[in-house]
N, C-alpha and C. Protein backbone atom coordinates (compact mmCIF):
# COMPACT_ATOMS: atom_id res chain seq x y z
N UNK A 1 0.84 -1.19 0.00
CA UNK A 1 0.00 0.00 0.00
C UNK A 1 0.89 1.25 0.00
N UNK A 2 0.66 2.44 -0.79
CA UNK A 2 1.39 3.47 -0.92
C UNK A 2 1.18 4.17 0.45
N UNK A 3 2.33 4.83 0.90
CA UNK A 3 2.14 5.66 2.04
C UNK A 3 1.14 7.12 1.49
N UNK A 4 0.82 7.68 2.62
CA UNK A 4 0.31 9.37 1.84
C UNK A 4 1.17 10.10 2.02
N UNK A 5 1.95 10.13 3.16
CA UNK A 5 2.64 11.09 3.57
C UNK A 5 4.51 10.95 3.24
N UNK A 6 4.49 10.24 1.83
CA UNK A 6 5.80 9.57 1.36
C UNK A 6 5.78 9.68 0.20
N UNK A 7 6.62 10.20 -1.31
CA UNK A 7 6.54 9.88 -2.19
C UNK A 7 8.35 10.23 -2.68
N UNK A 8 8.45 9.42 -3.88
CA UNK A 8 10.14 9.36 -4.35
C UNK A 8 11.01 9.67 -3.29
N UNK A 9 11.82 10.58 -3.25
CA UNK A 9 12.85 10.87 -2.26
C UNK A 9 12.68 11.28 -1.02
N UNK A 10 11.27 11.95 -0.70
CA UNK A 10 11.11 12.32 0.61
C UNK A 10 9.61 11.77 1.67
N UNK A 11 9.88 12.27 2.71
CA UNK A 11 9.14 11.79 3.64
C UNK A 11 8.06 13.02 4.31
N UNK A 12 7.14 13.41 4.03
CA UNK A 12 6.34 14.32 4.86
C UNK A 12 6.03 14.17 6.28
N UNK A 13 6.13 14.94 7.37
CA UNK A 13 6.13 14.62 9.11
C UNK A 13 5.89 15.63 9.16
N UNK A 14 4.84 15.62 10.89
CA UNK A 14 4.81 16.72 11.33
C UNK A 14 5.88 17.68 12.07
N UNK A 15 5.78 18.70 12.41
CA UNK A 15 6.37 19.50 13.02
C UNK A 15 6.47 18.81 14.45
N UNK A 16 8.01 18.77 14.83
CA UNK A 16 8.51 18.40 16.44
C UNK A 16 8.82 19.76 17.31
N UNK A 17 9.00 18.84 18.59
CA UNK A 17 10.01 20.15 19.27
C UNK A 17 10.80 20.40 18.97
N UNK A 18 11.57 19.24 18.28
CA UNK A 18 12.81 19.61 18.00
C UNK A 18 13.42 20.25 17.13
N UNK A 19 12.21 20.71 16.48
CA UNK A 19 12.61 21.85 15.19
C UNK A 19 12.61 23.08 15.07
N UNK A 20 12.61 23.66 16.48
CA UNK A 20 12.79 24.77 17.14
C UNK A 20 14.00 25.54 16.52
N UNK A 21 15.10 24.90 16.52
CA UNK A 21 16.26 25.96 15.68
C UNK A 21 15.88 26.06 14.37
N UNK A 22 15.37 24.58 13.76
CA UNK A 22 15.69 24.93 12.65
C UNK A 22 15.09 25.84 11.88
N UNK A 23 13.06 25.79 12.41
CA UNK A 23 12.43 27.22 12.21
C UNK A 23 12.76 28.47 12.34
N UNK A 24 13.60 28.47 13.95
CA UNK A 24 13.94 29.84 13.57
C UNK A 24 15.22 29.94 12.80
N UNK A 25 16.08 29.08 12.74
CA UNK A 25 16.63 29.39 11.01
C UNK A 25 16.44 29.71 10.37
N UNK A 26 15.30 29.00 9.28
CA UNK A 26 14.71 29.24 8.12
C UNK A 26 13.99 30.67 8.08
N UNK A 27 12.76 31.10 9.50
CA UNK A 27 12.16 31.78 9.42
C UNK A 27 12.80 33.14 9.35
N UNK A 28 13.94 33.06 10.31
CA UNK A 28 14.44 34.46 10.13
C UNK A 28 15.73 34.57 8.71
N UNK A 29 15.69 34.00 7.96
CA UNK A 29 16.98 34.17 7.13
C UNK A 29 15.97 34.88 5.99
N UNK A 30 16.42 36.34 5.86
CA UNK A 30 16.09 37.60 5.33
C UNK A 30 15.95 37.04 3.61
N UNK A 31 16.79 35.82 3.22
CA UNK A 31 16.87 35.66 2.13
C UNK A 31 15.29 35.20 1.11
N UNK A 32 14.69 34.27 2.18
CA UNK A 32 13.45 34.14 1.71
C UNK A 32 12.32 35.10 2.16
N UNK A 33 12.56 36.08 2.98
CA UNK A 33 10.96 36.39 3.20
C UNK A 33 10.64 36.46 2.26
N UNK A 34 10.91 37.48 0.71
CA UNK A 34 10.13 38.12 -0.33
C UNK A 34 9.27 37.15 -0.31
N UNK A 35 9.87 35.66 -0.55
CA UNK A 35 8.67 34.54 -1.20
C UNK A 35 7.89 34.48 0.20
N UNK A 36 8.11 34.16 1.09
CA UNK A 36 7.41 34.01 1.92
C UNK A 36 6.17 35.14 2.81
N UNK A 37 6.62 36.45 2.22
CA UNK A 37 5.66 37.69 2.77
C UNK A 37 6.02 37.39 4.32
N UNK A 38 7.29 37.87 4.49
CA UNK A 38 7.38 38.06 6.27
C UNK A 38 7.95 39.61 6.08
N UNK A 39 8.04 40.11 7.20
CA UNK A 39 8.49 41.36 7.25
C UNK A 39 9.09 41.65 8.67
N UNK A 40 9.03 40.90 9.18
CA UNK A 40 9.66 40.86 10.41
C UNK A 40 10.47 39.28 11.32
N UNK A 41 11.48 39.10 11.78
CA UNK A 41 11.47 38.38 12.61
C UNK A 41 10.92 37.76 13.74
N UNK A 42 10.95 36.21 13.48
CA UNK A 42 10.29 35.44 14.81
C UNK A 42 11.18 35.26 15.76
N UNK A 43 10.75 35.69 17.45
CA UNK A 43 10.85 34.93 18.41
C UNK A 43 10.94 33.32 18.45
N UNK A 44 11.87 32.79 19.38
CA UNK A 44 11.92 31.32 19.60
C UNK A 44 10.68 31.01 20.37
N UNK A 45 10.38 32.15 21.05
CA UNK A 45 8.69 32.06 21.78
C UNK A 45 7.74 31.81 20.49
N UNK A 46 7.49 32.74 20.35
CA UNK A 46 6.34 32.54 18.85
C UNK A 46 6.47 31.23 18.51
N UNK A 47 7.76 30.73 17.82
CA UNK A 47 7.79 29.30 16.82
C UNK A 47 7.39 28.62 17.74
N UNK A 48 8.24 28.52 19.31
CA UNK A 48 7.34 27.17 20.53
C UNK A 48 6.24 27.48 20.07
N UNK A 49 5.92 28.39 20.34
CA UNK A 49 3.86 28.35 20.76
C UNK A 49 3.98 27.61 19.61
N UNK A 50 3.76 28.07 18.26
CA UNK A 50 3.33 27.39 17.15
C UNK A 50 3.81 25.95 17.29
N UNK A 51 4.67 25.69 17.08
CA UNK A 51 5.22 24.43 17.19
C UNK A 51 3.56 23.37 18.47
N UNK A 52 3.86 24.19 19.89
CA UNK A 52 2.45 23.56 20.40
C UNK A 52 1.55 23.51 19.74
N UNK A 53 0.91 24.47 19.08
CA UNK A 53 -0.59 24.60 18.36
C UNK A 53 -0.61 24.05 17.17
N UNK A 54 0.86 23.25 16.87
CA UNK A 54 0.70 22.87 15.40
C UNK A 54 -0.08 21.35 15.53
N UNK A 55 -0.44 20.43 16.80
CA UNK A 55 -1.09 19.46 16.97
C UNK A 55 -2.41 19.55 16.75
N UNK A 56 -3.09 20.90 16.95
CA UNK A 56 -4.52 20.89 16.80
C UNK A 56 -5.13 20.74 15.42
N UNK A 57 -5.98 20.29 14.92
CA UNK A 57 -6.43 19.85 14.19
C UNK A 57 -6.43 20.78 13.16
N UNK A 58 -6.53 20.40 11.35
CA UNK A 58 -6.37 21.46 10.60
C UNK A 58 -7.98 22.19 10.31
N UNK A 59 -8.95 21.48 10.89
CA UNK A 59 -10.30 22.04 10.59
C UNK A 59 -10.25 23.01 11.72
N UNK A 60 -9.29 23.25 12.88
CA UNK A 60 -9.44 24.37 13.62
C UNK A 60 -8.77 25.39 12.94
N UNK A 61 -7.35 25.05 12.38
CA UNK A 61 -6.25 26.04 12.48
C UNK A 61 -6.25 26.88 11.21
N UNK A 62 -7.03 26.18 10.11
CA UNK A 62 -7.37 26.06 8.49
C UNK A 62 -5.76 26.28 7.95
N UNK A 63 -5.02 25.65 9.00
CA UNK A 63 -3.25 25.30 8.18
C UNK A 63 -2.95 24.19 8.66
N UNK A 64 -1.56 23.78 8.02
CA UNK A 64 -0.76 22.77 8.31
C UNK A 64 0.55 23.03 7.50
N UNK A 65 1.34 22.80 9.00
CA UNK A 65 3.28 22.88 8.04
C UNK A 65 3.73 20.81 8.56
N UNK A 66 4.58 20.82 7.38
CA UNK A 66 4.96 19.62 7.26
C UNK A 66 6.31 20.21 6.84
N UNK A 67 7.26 19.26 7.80
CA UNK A 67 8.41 18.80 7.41
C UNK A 67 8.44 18.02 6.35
N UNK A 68 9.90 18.92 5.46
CA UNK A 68 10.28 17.45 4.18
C UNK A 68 11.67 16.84 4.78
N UNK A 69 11.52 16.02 4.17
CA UNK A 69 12.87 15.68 4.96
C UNK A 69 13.20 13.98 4.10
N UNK A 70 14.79 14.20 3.82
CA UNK A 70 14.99 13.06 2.47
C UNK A 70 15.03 11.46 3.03
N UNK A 71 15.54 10.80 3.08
CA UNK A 71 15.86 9.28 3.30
C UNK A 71 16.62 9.41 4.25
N UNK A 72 17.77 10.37 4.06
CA UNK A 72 18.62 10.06 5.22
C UNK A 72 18.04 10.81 6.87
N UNK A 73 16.70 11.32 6.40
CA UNK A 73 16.15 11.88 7.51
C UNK A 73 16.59 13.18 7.97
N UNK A 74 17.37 13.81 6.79
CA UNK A 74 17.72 15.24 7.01
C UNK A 74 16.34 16.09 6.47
N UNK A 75 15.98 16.99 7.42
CA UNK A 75 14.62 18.14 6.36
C UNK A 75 16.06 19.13 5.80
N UNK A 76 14.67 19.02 4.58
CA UNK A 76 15.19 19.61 3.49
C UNK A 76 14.28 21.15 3.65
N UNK A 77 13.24 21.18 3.94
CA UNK A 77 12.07 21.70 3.46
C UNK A 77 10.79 21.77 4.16
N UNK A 78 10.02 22.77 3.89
CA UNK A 78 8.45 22.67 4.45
C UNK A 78 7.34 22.97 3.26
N UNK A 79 6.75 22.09 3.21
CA UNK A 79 4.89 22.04 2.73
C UNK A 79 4.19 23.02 3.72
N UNK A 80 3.36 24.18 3.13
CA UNK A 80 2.70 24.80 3.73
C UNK A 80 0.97 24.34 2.66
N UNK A 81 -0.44 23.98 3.84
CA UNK A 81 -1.63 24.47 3.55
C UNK A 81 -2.03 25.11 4.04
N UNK A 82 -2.36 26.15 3.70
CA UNK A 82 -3.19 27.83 4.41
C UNK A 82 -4.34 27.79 3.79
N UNK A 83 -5.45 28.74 4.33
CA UNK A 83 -6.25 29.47 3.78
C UNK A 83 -7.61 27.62 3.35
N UNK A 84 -6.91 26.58 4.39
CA UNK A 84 -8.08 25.60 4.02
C UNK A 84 -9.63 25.85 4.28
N UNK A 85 -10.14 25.60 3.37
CA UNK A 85 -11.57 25.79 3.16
C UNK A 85 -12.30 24.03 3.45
N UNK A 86 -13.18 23.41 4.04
CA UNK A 86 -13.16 22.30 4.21
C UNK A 86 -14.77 22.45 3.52
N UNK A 87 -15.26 23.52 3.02
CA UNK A 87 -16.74 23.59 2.55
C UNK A 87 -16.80 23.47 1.18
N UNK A 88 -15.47 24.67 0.18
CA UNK A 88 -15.54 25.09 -1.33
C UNK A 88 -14.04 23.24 -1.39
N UNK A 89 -13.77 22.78 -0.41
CA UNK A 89 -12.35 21.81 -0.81
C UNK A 89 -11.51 22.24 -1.71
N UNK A 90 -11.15 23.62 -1.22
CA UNK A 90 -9.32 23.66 -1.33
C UNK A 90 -8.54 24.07 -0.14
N UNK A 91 -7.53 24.27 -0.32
CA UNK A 91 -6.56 24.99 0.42
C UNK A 91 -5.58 25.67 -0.51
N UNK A 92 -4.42 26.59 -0.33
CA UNK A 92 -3.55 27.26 -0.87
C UNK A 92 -2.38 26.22 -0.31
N UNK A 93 -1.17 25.94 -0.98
CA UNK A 93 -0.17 25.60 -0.87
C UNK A 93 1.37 26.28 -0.88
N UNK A 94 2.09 26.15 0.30
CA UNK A 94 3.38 26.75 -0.40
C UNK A 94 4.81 25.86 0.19
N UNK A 95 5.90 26.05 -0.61
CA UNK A 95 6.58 25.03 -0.47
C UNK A 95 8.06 26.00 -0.30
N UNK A 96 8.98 25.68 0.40
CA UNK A 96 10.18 25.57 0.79
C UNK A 96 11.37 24.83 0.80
N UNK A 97 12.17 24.63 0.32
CA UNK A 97 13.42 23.97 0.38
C UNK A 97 14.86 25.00 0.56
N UNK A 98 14.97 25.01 1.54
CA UNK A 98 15.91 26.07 2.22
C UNK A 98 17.18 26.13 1.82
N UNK A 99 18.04 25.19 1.64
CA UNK A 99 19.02 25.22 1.11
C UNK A 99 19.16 25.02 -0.26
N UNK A 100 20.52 26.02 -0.80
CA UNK A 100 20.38 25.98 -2.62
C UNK A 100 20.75 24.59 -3.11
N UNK A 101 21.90 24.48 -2.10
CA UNK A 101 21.98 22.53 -2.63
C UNK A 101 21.16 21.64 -2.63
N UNK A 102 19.74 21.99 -1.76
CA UNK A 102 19.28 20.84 -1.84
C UNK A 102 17.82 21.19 -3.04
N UNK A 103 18.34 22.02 -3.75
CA UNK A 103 17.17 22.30 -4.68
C UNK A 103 17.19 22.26 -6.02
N UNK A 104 16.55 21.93 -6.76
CA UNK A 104 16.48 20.97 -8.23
C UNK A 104 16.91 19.58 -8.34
N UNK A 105 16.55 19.00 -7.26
CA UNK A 105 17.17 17.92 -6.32
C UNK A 105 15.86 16.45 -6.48
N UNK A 106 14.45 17.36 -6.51
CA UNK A 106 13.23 16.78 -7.28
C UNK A 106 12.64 17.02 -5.76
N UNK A 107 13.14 17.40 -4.29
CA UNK A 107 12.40 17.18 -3.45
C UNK A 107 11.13 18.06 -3.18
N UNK A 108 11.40 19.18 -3.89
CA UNK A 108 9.75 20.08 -4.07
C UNK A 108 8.56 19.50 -4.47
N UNK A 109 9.40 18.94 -6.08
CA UNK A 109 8.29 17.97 -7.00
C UNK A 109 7.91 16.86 -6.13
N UNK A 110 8.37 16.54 -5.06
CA UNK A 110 8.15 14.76 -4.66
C UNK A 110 6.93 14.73 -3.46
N UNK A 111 7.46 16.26 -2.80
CA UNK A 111 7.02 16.75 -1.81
C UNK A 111 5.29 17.19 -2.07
N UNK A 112 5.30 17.68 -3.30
CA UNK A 112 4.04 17.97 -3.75
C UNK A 112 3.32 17.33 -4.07
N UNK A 113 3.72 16.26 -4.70
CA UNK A 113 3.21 14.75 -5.73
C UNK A 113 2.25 14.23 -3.99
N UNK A 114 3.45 13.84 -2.80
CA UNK A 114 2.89 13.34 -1.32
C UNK A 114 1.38 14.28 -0.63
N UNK A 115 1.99 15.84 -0.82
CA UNK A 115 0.61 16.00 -0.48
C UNK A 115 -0.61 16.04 -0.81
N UNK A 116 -0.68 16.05 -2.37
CA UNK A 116 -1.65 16.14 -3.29
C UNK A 116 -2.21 14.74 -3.35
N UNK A 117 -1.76 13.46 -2.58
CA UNK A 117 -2.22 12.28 -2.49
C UNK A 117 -2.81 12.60 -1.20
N UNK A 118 -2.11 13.55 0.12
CA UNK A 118 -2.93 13.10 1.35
C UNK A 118 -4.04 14.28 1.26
N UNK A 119 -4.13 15.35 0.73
CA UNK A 119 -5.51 16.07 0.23
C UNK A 119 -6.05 15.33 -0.26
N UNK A 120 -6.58 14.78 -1.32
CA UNK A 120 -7.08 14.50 -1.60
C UNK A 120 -7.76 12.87 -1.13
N UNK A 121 -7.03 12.05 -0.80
CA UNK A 121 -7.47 10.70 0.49
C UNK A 121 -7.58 10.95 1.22
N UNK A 122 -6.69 12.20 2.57
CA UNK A 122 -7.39 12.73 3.67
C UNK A 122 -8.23 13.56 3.78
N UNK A 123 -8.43 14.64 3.24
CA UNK A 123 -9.02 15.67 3.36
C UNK A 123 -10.40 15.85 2.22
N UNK A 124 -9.83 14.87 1.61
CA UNK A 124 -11.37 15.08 0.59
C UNK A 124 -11.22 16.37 -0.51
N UNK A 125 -9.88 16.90 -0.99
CA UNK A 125 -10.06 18.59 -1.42
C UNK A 125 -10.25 18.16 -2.89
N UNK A 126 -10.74 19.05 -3.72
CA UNK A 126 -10.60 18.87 -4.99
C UNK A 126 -9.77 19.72 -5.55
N UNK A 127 -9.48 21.22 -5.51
CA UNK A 127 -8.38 21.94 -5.59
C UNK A 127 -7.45 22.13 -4.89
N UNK A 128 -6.17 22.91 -5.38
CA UNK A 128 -5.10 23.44 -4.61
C UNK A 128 -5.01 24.55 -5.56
N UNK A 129 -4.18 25.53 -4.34
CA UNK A 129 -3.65 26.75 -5.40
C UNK A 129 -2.66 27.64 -5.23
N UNK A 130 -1.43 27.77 -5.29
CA UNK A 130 -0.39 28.47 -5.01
C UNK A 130 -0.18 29.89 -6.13
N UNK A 131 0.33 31.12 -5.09
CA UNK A 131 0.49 32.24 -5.72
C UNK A 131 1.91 32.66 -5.27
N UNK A 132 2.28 32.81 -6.29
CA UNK A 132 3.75 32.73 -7.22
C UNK A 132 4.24 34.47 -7.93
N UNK A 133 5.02 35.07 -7.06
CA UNK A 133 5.77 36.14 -7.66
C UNK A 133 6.17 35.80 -9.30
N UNK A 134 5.67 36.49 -9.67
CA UNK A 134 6.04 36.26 -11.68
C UNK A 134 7.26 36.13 -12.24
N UNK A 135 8.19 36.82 -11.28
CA UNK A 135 9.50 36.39 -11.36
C UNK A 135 10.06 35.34 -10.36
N UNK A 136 9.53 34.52 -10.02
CA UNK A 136 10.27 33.19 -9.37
C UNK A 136 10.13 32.04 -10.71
N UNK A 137 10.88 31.80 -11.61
CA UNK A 137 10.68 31.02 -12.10
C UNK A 137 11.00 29.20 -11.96
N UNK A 138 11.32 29.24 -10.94
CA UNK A 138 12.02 28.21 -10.21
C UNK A 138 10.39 27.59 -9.84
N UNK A 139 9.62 28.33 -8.96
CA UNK A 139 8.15 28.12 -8.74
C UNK A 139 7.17 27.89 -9.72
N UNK A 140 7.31 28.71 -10.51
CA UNK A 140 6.65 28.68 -11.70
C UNK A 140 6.57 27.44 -12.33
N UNK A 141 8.04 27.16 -12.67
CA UNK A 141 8.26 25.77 -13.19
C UNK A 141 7.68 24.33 -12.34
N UNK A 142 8.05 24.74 -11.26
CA UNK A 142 7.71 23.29 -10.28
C UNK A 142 6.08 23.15 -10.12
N UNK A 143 5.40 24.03 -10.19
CA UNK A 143 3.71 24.31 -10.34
C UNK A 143 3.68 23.81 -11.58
N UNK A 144 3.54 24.45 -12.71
CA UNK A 144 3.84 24.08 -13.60
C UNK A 144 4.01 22.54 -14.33
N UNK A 145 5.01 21.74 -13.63
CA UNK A 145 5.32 20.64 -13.76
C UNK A 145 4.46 19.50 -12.87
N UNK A 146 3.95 20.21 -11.80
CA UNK A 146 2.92 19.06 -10.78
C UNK A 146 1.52 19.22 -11.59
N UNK A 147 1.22 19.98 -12.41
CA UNK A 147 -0.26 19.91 -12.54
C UNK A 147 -0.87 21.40 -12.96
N UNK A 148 -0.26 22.10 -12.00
CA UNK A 148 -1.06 23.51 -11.73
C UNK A 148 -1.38 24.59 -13.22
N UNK A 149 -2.25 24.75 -13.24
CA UNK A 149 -2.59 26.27 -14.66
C UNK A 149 -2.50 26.92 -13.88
N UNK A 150 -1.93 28.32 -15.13
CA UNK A 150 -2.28 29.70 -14.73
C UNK A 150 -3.62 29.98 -14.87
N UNK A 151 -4.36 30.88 -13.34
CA UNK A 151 -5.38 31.22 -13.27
C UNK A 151 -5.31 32.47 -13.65
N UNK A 152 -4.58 33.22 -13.47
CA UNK A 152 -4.64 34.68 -13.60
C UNK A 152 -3.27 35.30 -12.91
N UNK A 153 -3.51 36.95 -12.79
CA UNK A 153 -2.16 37.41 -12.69
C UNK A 153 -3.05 38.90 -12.05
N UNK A 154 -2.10 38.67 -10.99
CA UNK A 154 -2.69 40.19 -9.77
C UNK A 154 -1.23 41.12 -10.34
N UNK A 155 -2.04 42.00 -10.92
CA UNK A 155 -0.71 43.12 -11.42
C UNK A 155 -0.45 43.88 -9.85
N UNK A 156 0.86 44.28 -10.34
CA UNK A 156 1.57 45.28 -8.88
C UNK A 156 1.45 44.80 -7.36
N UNK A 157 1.02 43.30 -7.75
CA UNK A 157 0.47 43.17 -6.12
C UNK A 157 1.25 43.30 -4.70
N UNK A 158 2.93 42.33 -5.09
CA UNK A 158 4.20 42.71 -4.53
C UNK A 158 5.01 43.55 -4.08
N UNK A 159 4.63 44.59 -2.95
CA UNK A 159 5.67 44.82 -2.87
C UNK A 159 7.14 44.67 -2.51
N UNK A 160 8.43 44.95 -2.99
CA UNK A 160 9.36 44.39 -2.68
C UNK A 160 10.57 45.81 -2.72
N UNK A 161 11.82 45.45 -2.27
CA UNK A 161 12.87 46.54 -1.93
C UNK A 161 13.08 47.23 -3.10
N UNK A 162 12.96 46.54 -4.29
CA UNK A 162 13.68 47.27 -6.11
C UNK A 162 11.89 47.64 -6.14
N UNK A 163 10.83 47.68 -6.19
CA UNK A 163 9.64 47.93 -6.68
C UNK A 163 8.80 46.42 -6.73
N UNK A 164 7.20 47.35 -7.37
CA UNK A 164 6.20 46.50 -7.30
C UNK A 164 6.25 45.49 -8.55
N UNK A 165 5.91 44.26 -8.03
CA UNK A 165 6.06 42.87 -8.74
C UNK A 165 4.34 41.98 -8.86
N UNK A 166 4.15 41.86 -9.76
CA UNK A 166 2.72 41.10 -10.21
C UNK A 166 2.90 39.72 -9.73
N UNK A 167 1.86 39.23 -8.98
CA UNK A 167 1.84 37.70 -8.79
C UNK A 167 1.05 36.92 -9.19
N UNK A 168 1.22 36.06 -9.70
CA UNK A 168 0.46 34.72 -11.31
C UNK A 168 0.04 34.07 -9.96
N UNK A 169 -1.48 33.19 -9.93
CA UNK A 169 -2.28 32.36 -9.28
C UNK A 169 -2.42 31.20 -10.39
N UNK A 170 -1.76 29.92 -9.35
CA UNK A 170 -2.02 28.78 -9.86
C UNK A 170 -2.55 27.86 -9.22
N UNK A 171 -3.88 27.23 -10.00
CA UNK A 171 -4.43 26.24 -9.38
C UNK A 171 -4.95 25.25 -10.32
N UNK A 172 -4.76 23.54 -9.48
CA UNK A 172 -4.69 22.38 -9.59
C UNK A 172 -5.97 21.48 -9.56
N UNK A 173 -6.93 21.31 -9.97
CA UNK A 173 -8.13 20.56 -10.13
C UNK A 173 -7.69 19.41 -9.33
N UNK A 174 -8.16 18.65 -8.57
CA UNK A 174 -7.66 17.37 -8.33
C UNK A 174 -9.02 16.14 -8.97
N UNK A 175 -8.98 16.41 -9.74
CA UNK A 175 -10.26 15.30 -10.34
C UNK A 175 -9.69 13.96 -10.15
């Protein structure tokens, strides 16, 4: 029987305690907010709490972060669902792989392929939909390559340090 939370190279898990540094690693390294829309630094307080509240159920929290993490049991990465709807069955998706080495590596693609099996067997969703700065083409491509159409395109929506950047909406039918 196929796992849900497993596909090619990596392994999907929840969030531990013990991933306390590595969140606030990831979270505060200035390099990703743009993609990520942060604007400020997290507290090791904040991530605990979260880290606690990340057990409660996703029909309370309407999210879920998942560790990626390869064979050898190193995370590579996080699966984000936000913005779940459990009435219209979607959620928004966003994905992470933190280090440059470990990227074009297939663990985004593998990572996505896993959750788009446990949405759809767990959760019942019929869509997904990730929104994508127009210039990430790295994203573009990996959407792109799992399934996803362009829905449309929010002009100027971005702002960022050089100026305003349009962001392309992509979403995934799961028929």
């Amino acid at each position: 029987m196929k796992q849900l939370l497993q596909y090619g190279k990596i392994l999907l898990r929840p969030l531990e305690p013990e991933d306390i540094d590595l969140l606030y690693h990831w979270e505060n390294d200035m390099r990703v907010w743009e993609v990520s829309n942060t604007h400020t630094p997290f507290s090791k307080y904040i991530l605990k709490e979260y880290i606690i509240n990340s057990v409660k159920d996703i029909y309370e929290t309407k999210q879920l972060r998942l560790i990626i993490e390869n064979w050898e049991k190193c995370a590579v990465g996080a699966v984000d669902l936000f913005d779940f709807d459990p009435y219209h069955q979607r959620a928004g998706v966003g994905i992470l792989i933190h280090d440059i080495e470990d990227r074009n590596r297939g663990f985004a693609s593998d990572a996505l392929e896993a959750l788009t099996e446990y949405v759809v067997n767990s959760l019942g969703l019929k869509q997904l939909y990730a929104n994508i700065a127009a210039d990430n083409t790295n994203s573009i491509r990996l959407f792109k390559n799992a399934g996803f159409v362009q829905a449309g395109v929010k002009k100027s929506w971005l702002k960022t340090a050089t100026g305003w950047k349009d962001e392309i909406l992509f979403q995934k039918i799961l028929d």
